[in-house]
PDB file of N, CA and C in Angstrom:
ATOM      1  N   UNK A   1       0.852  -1.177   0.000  1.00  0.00           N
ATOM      2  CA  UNK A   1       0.000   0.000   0.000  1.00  0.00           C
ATOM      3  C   UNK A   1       0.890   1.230   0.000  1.00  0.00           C
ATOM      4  N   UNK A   2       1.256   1.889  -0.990  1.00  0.00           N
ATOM      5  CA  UNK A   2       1.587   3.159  -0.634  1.00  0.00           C
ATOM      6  C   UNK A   2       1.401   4.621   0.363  1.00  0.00           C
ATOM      7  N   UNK A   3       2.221   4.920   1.041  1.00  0.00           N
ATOM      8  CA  UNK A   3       2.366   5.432   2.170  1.00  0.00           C
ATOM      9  C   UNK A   3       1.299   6.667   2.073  1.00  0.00           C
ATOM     10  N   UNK A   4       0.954   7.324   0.489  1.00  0.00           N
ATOM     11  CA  UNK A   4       0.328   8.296   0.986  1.00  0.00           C
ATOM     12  C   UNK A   4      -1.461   7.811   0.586  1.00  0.00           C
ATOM     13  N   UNK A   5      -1.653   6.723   0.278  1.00  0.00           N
ATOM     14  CA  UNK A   5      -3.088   6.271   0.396  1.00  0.00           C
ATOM     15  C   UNK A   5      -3.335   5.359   1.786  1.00  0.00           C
ATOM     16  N   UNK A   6      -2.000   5.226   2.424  1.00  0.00           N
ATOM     17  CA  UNK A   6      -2.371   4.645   3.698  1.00  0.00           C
ATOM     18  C   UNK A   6      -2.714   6.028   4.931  1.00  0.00           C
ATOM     19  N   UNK A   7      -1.979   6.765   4.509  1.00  0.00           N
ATOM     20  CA  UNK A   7      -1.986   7.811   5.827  1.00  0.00           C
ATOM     21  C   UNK A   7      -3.484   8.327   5.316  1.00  0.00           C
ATOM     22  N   UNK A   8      -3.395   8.619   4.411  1.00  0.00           N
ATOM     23  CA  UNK A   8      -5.209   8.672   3.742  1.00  0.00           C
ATOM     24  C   UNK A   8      -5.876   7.650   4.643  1.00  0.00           C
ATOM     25  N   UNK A   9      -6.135   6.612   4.335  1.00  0.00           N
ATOM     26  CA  UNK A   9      -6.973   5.644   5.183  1.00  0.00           C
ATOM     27  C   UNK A   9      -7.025   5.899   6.714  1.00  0.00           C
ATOM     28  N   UNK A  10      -5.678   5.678   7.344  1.00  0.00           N
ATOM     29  CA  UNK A  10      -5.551   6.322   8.532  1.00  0.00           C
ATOM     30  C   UNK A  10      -5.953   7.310   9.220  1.00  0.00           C
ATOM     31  N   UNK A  11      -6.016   8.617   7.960  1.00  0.00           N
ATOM     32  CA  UNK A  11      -7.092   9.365   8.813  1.00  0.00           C
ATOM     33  C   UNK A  11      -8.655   9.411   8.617  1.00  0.00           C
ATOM     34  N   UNK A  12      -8.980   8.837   7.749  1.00  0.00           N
ATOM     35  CA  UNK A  12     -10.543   8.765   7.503  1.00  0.00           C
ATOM     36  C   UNK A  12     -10.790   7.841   8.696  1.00  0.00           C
ATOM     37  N   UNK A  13      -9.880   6.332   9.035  1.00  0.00           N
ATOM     38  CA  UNK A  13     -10.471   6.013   9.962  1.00  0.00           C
ATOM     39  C   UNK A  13     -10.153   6.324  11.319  1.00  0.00           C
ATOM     40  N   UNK A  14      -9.533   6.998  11.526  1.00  0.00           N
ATOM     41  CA  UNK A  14      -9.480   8.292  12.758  1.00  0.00           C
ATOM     42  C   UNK A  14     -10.229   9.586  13.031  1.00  0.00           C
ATOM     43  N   UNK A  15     -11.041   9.676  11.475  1.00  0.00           N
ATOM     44  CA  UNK A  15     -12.789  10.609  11.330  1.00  0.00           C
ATOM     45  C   UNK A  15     -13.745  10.009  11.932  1.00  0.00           C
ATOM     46  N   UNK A  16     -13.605   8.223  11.946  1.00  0.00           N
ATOM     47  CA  UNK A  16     -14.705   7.274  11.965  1.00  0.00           C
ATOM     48  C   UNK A  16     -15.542   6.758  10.427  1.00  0.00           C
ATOM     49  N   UNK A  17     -15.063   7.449   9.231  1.00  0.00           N
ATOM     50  CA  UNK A  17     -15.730   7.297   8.170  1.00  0.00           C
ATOM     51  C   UNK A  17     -15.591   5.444   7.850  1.00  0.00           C
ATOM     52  N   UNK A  18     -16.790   5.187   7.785  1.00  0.00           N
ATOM     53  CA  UNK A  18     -17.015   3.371   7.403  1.00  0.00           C
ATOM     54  C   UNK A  18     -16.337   3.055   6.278  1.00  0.00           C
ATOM     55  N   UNK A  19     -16.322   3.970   5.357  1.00  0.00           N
ATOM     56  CA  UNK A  19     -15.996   3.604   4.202  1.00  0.00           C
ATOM     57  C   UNK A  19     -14.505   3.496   4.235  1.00  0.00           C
ATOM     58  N   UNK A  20     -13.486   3.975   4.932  1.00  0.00           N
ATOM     59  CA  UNK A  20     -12.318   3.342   4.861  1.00  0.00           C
ATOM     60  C   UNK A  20     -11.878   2.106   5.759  1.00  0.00           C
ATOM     61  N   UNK A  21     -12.967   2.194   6.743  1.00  0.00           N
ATOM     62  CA  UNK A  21     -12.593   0.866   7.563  1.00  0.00           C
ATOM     63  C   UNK A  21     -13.036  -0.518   6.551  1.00  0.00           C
ATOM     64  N   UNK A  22     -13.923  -0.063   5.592  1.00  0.00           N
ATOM     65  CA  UNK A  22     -14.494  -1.300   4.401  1.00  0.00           C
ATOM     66  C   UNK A  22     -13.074  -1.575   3.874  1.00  0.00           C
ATOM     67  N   UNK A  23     -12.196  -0.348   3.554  1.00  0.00           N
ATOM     68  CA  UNK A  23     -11.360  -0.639   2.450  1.00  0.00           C
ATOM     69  C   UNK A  23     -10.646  -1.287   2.982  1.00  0.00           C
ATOM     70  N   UNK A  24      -9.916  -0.788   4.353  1.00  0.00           N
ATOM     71  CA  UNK A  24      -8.709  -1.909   4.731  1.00  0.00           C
ATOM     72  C   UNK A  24      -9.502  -3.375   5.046  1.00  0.00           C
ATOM     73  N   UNK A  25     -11.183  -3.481   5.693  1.00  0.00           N
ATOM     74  CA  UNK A  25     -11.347  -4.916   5.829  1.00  0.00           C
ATOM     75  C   UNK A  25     -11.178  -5.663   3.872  1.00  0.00           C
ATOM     76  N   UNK A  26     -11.250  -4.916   3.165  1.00  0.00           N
ATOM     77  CA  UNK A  26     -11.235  -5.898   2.091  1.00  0.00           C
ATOM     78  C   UNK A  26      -9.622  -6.054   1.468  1.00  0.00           C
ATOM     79  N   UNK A  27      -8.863  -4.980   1.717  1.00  0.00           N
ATOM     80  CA  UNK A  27      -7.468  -5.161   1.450  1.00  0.00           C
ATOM     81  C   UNK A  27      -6.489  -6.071   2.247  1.00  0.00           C
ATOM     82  N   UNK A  28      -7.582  -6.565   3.547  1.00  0.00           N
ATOM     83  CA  UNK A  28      -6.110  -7.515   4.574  1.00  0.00           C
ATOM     84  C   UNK A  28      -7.617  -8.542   4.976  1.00  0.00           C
ATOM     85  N   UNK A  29      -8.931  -8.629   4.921  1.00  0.00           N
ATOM     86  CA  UNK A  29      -9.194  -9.396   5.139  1.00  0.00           C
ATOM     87  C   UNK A  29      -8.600 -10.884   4.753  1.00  0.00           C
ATOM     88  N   UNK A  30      -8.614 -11.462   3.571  1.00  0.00           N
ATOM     89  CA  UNK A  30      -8.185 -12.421   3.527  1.00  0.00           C
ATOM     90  C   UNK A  30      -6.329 -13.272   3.559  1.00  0.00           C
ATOM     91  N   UNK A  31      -5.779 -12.152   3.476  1.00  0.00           N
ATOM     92  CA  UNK A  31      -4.360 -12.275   4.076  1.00  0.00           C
ATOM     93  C   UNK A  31      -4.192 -12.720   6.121  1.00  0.00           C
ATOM     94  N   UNK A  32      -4.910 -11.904   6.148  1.00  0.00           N
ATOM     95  CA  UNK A  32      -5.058 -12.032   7.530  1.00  0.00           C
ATOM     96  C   UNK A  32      -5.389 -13.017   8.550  1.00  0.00           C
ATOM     97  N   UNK A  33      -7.020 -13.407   7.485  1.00  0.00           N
ATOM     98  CA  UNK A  33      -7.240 -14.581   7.672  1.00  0.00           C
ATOM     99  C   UNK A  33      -6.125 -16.175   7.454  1.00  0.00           C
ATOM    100  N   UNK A  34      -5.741 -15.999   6.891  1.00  0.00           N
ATOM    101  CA  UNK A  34      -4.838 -17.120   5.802  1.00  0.00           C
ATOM    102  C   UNK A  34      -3.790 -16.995   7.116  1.00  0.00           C
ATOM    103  N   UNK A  35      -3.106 -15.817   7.335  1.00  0.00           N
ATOM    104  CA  UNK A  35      -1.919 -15.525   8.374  1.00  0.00           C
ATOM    105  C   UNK A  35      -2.923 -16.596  10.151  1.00  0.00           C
ATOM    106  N   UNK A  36      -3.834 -16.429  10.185  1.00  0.00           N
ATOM    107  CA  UNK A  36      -4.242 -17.048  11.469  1.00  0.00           C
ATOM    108  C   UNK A  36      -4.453 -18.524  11.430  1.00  0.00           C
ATOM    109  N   UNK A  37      -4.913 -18.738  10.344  1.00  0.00           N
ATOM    110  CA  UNK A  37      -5.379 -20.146   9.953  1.00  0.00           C
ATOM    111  C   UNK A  37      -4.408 -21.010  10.001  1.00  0.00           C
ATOM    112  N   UNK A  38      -3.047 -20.238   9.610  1.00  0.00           N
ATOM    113  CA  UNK A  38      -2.148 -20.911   9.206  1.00  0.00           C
ATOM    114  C   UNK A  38      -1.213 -21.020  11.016  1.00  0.00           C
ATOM    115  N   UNK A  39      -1.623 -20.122  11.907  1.00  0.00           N
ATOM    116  CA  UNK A  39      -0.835 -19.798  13.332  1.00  0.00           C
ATOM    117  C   UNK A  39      -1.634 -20.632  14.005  1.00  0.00           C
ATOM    118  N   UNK A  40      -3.186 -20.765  14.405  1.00  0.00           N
ATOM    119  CA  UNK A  40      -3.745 -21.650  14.812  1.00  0.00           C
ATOM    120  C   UNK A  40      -4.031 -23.221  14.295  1.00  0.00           C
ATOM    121  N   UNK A  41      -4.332 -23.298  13.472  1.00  0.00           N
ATOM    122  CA  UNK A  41      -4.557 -24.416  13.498  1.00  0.00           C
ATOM    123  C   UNK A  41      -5.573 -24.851  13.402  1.00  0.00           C
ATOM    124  N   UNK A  42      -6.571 -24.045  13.280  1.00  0.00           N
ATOM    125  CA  UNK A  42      -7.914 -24.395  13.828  1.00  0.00           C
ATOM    126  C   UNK A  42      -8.629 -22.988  12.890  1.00  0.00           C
ATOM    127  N   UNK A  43      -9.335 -23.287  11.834  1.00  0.00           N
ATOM    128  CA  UNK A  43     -10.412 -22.265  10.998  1.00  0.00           C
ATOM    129  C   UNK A  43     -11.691 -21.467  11.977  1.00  0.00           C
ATOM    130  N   UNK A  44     -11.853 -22.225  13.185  1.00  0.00           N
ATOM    131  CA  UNK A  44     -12.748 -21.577  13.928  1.00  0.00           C
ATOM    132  C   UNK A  44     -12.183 -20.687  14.806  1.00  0.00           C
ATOM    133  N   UNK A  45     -11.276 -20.945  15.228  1.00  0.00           N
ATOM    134  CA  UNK A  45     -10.244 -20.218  16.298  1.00  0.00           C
ATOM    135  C   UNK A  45      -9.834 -18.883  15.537  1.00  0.00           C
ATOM    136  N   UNK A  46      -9.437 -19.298  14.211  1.00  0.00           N
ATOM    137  CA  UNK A  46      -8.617 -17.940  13.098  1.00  0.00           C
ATOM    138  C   UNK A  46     -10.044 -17.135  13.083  1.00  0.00           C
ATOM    139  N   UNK A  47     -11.263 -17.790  12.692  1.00  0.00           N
ATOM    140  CA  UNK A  47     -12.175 -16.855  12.641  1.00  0.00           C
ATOM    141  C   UNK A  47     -12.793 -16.170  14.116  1.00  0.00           C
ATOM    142  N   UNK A  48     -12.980 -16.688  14.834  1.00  0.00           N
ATOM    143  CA  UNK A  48     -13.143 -15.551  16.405  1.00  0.00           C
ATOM    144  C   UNK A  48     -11.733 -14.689  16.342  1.00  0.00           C
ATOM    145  N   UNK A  49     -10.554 -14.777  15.965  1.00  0.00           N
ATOM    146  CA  UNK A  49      -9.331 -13.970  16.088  1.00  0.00           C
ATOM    147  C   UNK A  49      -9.289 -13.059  15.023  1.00  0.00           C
ATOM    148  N   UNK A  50      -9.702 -13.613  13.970  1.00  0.00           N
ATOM    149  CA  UNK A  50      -9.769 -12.327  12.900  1.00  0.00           C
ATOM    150  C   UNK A  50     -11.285 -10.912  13.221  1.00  0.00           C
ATOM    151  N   UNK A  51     -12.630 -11.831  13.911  1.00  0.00           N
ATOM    152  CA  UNK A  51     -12.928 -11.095  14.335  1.00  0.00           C
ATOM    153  C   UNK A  51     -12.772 -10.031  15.439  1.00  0.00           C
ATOM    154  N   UNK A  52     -11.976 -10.702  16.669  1.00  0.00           N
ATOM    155  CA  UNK A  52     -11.591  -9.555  17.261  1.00  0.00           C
ATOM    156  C   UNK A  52     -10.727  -8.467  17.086  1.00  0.00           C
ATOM    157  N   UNK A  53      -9.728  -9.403  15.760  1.00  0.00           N
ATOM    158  CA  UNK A  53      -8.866  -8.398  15.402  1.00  0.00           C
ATOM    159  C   UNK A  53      -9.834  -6.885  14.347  1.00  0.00           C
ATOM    160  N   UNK A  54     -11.002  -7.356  13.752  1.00  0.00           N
ATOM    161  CA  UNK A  54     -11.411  -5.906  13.566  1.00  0.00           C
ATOM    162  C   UNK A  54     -12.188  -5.380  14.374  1.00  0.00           C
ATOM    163  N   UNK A  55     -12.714  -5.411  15.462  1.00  0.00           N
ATOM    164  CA  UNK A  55     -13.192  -4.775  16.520  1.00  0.00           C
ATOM    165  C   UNK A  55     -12.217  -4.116  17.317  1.00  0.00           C
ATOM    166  N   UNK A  56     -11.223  -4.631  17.028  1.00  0.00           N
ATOM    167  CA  UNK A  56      -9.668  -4.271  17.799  1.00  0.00           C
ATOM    168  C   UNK A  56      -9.507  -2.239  17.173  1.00  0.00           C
ATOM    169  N   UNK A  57      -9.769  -3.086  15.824  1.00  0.00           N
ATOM    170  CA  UNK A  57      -8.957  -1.469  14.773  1.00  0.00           C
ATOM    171  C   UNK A  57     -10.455  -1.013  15.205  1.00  0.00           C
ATOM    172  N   UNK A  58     -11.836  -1.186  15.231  1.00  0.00           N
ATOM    173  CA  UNK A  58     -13.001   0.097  15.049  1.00  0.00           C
ATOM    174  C   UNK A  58     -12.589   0.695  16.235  1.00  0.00           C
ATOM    175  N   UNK A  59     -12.175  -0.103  17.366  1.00  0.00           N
ATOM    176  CA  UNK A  59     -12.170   0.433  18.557  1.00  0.00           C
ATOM    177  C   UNK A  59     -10.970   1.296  18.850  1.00  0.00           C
ATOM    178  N   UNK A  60     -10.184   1.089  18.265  1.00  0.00           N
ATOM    179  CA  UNK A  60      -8.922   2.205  18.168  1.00  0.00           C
ATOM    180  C   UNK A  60      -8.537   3.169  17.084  1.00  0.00           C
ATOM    181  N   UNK A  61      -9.387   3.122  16.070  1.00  0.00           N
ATOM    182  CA  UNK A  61      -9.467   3.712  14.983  1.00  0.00           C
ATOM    183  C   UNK A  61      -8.841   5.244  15.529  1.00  0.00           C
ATOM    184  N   UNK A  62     -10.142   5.784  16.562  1.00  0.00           N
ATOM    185  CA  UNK A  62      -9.974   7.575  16.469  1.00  0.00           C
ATOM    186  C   UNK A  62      -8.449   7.585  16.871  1.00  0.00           C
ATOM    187  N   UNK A  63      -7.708   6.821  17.562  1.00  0.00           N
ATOM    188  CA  UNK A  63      -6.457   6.673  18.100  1.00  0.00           C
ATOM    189  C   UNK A  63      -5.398   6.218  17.830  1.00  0.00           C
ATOM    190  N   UNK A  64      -5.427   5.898  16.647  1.00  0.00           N
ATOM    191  CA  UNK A  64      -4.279   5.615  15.599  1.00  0.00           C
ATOM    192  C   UNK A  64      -3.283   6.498  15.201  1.00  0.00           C
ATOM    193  N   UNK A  65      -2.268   6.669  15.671  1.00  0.00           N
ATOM    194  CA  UNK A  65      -1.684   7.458  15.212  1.00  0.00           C
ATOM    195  C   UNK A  65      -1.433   7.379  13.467  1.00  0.00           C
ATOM    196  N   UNK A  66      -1.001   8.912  13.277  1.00  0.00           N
ATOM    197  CA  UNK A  66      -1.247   9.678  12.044  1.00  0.00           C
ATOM    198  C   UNK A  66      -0.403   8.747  11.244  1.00  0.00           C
ATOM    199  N   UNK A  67       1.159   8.258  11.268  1.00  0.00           N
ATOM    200  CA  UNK A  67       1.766   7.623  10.889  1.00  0.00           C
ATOM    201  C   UNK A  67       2.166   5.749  10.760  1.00  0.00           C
ATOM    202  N   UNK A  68       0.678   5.483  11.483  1.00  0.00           N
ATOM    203  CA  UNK A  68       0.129   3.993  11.577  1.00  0.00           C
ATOM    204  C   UNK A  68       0.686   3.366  10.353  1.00  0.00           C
ATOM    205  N   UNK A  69       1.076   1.910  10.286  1.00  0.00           N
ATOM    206  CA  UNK A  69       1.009   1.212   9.078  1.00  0.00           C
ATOM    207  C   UNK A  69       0.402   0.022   9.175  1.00  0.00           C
ATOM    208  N   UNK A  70      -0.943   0.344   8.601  1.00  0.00           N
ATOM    209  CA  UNK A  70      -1.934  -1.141   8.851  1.00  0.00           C
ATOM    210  C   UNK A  70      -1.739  -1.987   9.129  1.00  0.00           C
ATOM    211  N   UNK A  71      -1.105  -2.548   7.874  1.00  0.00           N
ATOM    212  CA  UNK A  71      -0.937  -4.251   7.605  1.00  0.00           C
ATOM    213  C   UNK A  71      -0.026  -4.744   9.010  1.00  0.00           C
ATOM    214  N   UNK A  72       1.098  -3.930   9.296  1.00  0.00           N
ATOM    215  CA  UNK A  72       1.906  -4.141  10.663  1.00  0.00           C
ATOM    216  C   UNK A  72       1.079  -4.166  12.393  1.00  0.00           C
ATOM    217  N   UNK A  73       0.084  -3.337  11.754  1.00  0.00           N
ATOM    218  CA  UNK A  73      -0.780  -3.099  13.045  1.00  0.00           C
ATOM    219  C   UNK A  73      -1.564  -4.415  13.369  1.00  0.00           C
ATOM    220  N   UNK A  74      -2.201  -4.695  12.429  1.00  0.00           N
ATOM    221  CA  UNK A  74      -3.420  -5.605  11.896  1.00  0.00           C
ATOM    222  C   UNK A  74      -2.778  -7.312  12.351  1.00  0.00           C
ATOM    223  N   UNK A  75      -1.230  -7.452  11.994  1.00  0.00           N
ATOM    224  CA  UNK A  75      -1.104  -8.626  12.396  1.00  0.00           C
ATOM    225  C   UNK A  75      -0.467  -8.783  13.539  1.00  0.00           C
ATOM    226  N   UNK A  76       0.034  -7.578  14.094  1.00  0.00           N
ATOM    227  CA  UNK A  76       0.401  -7.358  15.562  1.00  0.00           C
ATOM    228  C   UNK A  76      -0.736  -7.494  16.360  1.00  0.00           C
ATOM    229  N   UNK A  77      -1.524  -7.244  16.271  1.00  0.00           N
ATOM    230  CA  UNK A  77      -2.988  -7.350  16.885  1.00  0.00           C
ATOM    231  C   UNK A  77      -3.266  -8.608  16.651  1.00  0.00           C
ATOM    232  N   UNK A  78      -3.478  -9.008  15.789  1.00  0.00           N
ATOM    233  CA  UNK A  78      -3.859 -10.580  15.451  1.00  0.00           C
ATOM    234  C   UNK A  78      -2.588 -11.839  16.041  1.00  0.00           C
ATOM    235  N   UNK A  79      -1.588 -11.985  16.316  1.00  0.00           N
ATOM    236  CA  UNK A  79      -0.509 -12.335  17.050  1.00  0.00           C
ATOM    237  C   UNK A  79      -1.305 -12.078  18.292  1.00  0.00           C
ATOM    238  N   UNK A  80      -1.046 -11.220  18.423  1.00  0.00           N
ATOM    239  CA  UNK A  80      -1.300 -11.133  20.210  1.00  0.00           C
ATOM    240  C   UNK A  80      -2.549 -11.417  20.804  1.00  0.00           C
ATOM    241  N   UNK A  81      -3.323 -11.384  19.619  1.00  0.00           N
ATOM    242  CA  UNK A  81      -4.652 -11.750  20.327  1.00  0.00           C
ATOM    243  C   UNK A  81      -4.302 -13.448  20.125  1.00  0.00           C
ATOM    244  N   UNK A  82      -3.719 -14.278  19.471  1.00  0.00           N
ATOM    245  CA  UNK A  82      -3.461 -15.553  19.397  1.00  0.00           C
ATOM    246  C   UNK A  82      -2.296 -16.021  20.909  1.00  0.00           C
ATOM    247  N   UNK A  83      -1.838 -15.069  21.137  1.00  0.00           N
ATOM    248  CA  UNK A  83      -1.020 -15.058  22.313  1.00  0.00           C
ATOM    249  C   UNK A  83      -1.221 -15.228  23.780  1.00  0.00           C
ATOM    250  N   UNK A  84      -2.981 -14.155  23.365  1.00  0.00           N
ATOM    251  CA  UNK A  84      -3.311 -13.740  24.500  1.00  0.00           C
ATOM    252  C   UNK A  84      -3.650 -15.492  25.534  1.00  0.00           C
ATOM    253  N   UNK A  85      -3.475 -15.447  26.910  1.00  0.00           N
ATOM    254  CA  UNK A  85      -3.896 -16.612  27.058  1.00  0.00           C
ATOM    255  C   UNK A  85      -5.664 -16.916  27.586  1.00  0.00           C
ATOM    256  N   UNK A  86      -6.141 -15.623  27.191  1.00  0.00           N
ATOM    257  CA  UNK A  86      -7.764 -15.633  27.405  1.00  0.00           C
ATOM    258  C   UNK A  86      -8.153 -16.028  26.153  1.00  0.00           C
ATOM    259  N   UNK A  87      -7.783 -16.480  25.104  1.00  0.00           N
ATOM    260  CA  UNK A  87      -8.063 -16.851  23.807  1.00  0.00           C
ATOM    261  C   UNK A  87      -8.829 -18.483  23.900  1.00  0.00           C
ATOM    262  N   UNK A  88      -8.684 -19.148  25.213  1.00  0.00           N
ATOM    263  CA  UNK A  88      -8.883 -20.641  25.025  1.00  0.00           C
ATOM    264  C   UNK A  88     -10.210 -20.423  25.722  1.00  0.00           C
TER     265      UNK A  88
END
Protein backbone atom coordinates (compact mmCIF):
# COMPACT_ATOMS: atom_id res chain seq x y z
CA UNK A 1 0.00 0.00 0.00
CA UNK A 2 1.59 3.16 -0.63
CA UNK A 3 2.37 5.43 2.17
CA UNK A 4 0.33 8.30 0.99
CA UNK A 5 -3.09 6.27 0.40
CA UNK A 6 -2.37 4.64 3.70
CA UNK A 7 -1.99 7.81 5.83
CA UNK A 8 -5.21 8.67 3.74
CA UNK A 9 -6.97 5.64 5.18
CA UNK A 10 -5.55 6.32 8.53
CA UNK A 11 -7.09 9.37 8.81
CA UNK A 12 -10.54 8.76 7.50
CA UNK A 13 -10.47 6.01 9.96
CA UNK A 14 -9.48 8.29 12.76
CA UNK A 15 -12.79 10.61 11.33
CA UNK A 16 -14.70 7.27 11.96
CA UNK A 17 -15.73 7.30 8.17
CA UNK A 18 -17.02 3.37 7.40
CA UNK A 19 -16.00 3.60 4.20
CA UNK A 20 -12.32 3.34 4.86
CA UNK A 21 -12.59 0.87 7.56
CA UNK A 22 -14.49 -1.30 4.40
CA UNK A 23 -11.36 -0.64 2.45
CA UNK A 24 -8.71 -1.91 4.73
CA UNK A 25 -11.35 -4.92 5.83
CA UNK A 26 -11.23 -5.90 2.09
CA UNK A 27 -7.47 -5.16 1.45
CA UNK A 28 -6.11 -7.52 4.57
CA UNK A 29 -9.19 -9.40 5.14
CA UNK A 30 -8.19 -12.42 3.53
CA UNK A 31 -4.36 -12.27 4.08
CA UNK A 32 -5.06 -12.03 7.53
CA UNK A 33 -7.24 -14.58 7.67
CA UNK A 34 -4.84 -17.12 5.80
CA UNK A 35 -1.92 -15.52 8.37
CA UNK A 36 -4.24 -17.05 11.47
CA UNK A 37 -5.38 -20.15 9.95
CA UNK A 38 -2.15 -20.91 9.21
CA UNK A 39 -0.84 -19.80 13.33
CA UNK A 40 -3.74 -21.65 14.81
CA UNK A 41 -4.56 -24.42 13.50
CA UNK A 42 -7.91 -24.40 13.83
CA UNK A 43 -10.41 -22.27 11.00
CA UNK A 44 -12.75 -21.58 13.93
CA UNK A 45 -10.24 -20.22 16.30
CA UNK A 46 -8.62 -17.94 13.10
CA UNK A 47 -12.17 -16.86 12.64
CA UNK A 48 -13.14 -15.55 16.40
CA UNK A 49 -9.33 -13.97 16.09
CA UNK A 50 -9.77 -12.33 12.90
CA UNK A 51 -12.93 -11.10 14.34
CA UNK A 52 -11.59 -9.55 17.26
CA UNK A 53 -8.87 -8.40 15.40
CA UNK A 54 -11.41 -5.91 13.57
CA UNK A 55 -13.19 -4.77 16.52
CA UNK A 56 -9.67 -4.27 17.80
CA UNK A 57 -8.96 -1.47 14.77
CA UNK A 58 -13.00 0.10 15.05
CA UNK A 59 -12.17 0.43 18.56
CA UNK A 60 -8.92 2.21 18.17
CA UNK A 61 -9.47 3.71 14.98
CA UNK A 62 -9.97 7.58 16.47
CA UNK A 63 -6.46 6.67 18.10
CA UNK A 64 -4.28 5.61 15.60
CA UNK A 65 -1.68 7.46 15.21
CA UNK A 66 -1.25 9.68 12.04
CA UNK A 67 1.77 7.62 10.89
CA UNK A 68 0.13 3.99 11.58
CA UNK A 69 1.01 1.21 9.08
CA UNK A 70 -1.93 -1.14 8.85
CA UNK A 71 -0.94 -4.25 7.60
CA UNK A 72 1.91 -4.14 10.66
CA UNK A 73 -0.78 -3.10 13.04
CA UNK A 74 -3.42 -5.60 11.90
CA UNK A 75 -1.10 -8.63 12.40
CA UNK A 76 0.40 -7.36 15.56
CA UNK A 77 -2.99 -7.35 16.88
CA UNK A 78 -3.86 -10.58 15.45
CA UNK A 79 -0.51 -12.34 17.05
CA UNK A 80 -1.30 -11.13 20.21
CA UNK A 81 -4.65 -11.75 20.33
CA UNK A 82 -3.46 -15.55 19.40
CA UNK A 83 -1.02 -15.06 22.31
CA UNK A 84 -3.31 -13.74 24.50
CA UNK A 85 -3.90 -16.61 27.06
CA UNK A 86 -7.76 -15.63 27.41
CA UNK A 87 -8.06 -16.85 23.81
CA UNK A 88 -8.88 -20.64 25.03
Amino acid sequence: MASETEQTLVAELRQGRAAAFDRVYEQFRARLFSFLVRLTKQQELAEDLLQETWIRLAHSAPTLREDTRLGPWLFTVARNLFLSPSKN
